[in-house]
Every structure is written in structure tokens, then in C-alpha cells.
C-alpha atoms as a PDB file:
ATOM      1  CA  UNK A   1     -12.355  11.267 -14.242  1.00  0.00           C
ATOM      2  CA  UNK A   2     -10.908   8.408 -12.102  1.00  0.00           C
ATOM      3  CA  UNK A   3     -13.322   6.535  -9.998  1.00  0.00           C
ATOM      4  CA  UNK A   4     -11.511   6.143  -6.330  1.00  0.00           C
ATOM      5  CA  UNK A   5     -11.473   1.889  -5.014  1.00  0.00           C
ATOM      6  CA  UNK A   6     -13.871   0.888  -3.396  1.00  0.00           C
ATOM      7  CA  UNK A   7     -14.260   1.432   0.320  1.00  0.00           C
ATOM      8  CA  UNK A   8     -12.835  -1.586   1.552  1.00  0.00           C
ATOM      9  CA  UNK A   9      -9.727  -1.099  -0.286  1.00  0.00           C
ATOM     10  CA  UNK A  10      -9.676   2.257   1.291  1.00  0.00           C
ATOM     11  CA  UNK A  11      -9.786   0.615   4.483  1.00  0.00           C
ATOM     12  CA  UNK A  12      -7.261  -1.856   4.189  1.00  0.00           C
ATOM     13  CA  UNK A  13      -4.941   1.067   2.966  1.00  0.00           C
ATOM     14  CA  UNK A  14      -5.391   2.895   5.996  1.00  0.00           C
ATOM     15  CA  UNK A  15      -5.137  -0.519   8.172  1.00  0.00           C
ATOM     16  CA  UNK A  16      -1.739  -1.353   6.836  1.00  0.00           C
ATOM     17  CA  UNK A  17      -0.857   2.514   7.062  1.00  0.00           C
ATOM     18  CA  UNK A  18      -2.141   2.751  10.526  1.00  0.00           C
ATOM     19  CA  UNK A  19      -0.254  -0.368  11.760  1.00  0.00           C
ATOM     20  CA  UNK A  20       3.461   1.254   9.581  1.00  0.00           C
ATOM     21  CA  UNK A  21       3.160   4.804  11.757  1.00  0.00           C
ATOM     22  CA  UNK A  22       2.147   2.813  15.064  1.00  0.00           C
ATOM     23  CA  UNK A  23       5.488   0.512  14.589  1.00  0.00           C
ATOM     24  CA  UNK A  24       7.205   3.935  14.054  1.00  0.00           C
ATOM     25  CA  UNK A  25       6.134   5.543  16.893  1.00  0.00           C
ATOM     26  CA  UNK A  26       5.949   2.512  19.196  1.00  0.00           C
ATOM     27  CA  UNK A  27       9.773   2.712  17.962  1.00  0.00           C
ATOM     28  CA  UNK A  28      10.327   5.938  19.265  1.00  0.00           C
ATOM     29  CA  UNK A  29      11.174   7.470  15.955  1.00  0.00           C
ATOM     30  CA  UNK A  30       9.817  10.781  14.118  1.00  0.00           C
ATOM     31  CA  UNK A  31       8.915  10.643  10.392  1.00  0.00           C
ATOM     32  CA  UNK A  32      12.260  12.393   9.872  1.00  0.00           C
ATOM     33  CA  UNK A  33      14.017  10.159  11.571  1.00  0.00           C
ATOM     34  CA  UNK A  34      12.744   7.048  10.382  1.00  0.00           C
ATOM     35  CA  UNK A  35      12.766   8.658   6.850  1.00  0.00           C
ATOM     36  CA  UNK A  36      16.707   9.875   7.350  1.00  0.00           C
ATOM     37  CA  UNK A  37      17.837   6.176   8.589  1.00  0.00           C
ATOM     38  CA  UNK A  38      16.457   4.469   5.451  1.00  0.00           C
ATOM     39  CA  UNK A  39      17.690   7.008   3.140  1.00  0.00           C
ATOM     40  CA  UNK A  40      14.822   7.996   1.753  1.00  0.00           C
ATOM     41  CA  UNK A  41      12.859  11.573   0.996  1.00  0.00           C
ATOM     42  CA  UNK A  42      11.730  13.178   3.971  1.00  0.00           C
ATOM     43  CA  UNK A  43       7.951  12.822   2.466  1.00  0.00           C
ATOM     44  CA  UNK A  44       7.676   9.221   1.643  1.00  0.00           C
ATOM     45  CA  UNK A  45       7.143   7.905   5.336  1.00  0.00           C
ATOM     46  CA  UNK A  46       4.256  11.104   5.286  1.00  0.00           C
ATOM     47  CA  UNK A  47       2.953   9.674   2.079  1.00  0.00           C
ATOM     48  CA  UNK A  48       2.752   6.121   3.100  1.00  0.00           C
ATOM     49  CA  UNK A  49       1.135   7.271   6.572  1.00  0.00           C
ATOM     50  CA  UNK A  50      -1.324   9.053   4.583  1.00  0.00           C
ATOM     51  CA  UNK A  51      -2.227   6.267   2.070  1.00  0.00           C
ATOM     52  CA  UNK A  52      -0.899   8.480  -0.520  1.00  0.00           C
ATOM     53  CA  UNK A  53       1.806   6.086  -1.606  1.00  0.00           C
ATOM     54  CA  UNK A  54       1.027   2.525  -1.049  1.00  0.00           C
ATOM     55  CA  UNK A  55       4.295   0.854   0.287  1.00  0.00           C
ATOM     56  CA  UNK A  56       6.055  -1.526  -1.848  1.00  0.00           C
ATOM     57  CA  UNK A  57       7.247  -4.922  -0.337  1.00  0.00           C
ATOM     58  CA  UNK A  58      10.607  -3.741   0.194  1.00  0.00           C
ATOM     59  CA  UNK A  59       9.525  -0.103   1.758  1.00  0.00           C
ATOM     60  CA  UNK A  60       7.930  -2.579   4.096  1.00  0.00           C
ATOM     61  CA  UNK A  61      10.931  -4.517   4.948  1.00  0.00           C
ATOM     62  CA  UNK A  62      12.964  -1.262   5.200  1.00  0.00           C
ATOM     63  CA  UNK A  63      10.410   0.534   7.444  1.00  0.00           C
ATOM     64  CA  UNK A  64      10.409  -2.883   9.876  1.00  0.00           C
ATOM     65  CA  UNK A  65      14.342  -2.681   9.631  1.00  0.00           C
ATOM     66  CA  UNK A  66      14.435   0.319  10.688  1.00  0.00           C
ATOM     67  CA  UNK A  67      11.647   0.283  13.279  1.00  0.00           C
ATOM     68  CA  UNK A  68      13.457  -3.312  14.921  1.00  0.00           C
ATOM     69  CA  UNK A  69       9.865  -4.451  13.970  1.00  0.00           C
ATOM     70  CA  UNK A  70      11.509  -8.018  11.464  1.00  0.00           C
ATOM     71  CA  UNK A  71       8.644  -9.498  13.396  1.00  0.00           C
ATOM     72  CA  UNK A  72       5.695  -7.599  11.846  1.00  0.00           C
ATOM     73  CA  UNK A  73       6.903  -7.803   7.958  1.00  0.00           C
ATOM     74  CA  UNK A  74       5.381 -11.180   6.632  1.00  0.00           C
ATOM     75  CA  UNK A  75       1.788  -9.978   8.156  1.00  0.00           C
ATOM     76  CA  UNK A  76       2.349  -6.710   6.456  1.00  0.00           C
ATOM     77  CA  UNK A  77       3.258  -7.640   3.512  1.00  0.00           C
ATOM     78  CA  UNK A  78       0.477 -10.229   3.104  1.00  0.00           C
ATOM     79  CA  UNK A  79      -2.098  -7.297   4.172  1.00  0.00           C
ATOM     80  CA  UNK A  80      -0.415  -5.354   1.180  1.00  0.00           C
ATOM     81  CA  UNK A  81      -0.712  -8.298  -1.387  1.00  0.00           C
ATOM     82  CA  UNK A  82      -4.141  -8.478  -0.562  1.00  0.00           C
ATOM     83  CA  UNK A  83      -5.516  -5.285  -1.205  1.00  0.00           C
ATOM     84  CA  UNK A  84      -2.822  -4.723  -4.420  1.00  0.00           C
ATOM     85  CA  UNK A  85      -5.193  -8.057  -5.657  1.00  0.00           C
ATOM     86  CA  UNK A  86      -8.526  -5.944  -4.300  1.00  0.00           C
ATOM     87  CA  UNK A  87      -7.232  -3.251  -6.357  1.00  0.00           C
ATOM     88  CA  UNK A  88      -6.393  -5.124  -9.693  1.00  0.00           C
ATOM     89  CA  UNK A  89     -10.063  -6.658  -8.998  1.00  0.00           C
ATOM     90  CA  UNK A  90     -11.447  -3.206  -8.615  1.00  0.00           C
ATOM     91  CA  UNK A  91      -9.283  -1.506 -11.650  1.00  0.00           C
ATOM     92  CA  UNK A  92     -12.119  -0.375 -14.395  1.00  0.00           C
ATOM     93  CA  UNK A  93     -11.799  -1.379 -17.696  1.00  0.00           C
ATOM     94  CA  UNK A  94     -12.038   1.510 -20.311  1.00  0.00           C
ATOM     95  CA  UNK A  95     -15.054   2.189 -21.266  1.00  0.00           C
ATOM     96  CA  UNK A  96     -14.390   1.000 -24.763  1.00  0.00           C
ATOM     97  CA  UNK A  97     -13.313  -2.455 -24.220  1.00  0.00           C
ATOM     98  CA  UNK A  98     -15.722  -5.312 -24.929  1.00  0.00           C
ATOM     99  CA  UNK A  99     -15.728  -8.002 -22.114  1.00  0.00           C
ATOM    100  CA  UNK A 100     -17.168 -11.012 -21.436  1.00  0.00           C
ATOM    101  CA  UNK A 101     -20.614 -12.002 -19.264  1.00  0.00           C
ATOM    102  CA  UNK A 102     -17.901 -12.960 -16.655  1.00  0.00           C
ATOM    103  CA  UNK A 103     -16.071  -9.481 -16.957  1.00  0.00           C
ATOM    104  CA  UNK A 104     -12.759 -11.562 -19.147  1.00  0.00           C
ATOM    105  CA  UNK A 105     -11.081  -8.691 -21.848  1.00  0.00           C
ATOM    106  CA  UNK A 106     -12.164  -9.565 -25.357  1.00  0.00           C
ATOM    107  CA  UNK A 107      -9.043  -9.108 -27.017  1.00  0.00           C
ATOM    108  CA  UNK A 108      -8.860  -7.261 -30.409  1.00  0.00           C
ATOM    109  CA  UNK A 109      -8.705  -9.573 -33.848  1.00  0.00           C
END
């Protein structure tokens, strides 16, 4: 079974997620709405809101676009880099990989 990240990646996913929806709605716009004009899935705006899809740089850009939010996208997309790099720090190894004291992959050979 999966371990979940750790809490403060958690939190920074629901930051960023938090700060998406409040552009959204401080742009008037439903989910449906915002979802229609970037011609995308009615559920991805509900997924990203939700923290069940993490937004990619140019979902971002799009959602900003969309939202007449250009201003906000370099912030938000720095807040996303960062926890993508907590995450990649968090990611287990399997449990049969050998590392190193400092945690390196031993590779095979």
C-alpha cells in the first residue's frame, strides 16, 4: 500500500489549490464555466480544487488566462515547483533497493 506525502506537501497542495478556486471565483466564474472556456473536462477544474490532480504548469497558465489572473502565474507556478521537488524528496524507494547512508540509489552491477 502507498504511503500518502507527508503533511506539508499536503498543505502546500491545498495552498496552491485554495489560491486556483479563489482566482476563479474572485473571477466570477463557475467550475463549468471556467472548465468550458479552456476546453477542458468538466471535472478537471473539480479535481485540481480538490488536490486530486495536481495542476501542471500550463493548467496553471490556462486557469490564470482564463481567470484574467496573468498576474498570479509566476507565484503559482513556483508554489507548484516547490512541492513537485517536496514530493520527489518524499517519493519512497522500494523496499528492495539498497541505498546509501545519505539515502543515494545503489545502482545494480
Amino acid at each position: 500500500m502507498a504511503r500518502s506525502p507527508t503533511p506539508a506537501v499536503r498543505e502546500a497542495r491545498h495552498a496552491i489549490a485554495v489560491r486556483l478556486r479563489d482566482i476563479r471565483r474572485d473571477a466570477n466564474l463557475s467550475g463549468t464555466a471556467l472548465a468550458r472556456a479552456a476546453n477542458w473536462d468538466r471535472t478537471k477544474v473539480y479535481k485540481i480544487e480538490a488536490t486530486t490532480t495536481a495542476p501542471s504548469e500550463l493548467d496553471i497558465r490556462t486557469w490564470c488566462a482564463v481567470c484574467d489572473a496573468e498576474e498570479q502565474i509566476p507565484d503559482l507556478i513556483a508554489m507548484a515547483r516547490a512541492v513537485e521537488t517536496m514530493y520527489v524528496e518524499w517519493r519512497p524507494t522500494p523496499r528492495h533497493q539498497r541505498v546509501t547512508a545519505s539515502g543515494v540509489p545503489v545502482r545494480p552491477g
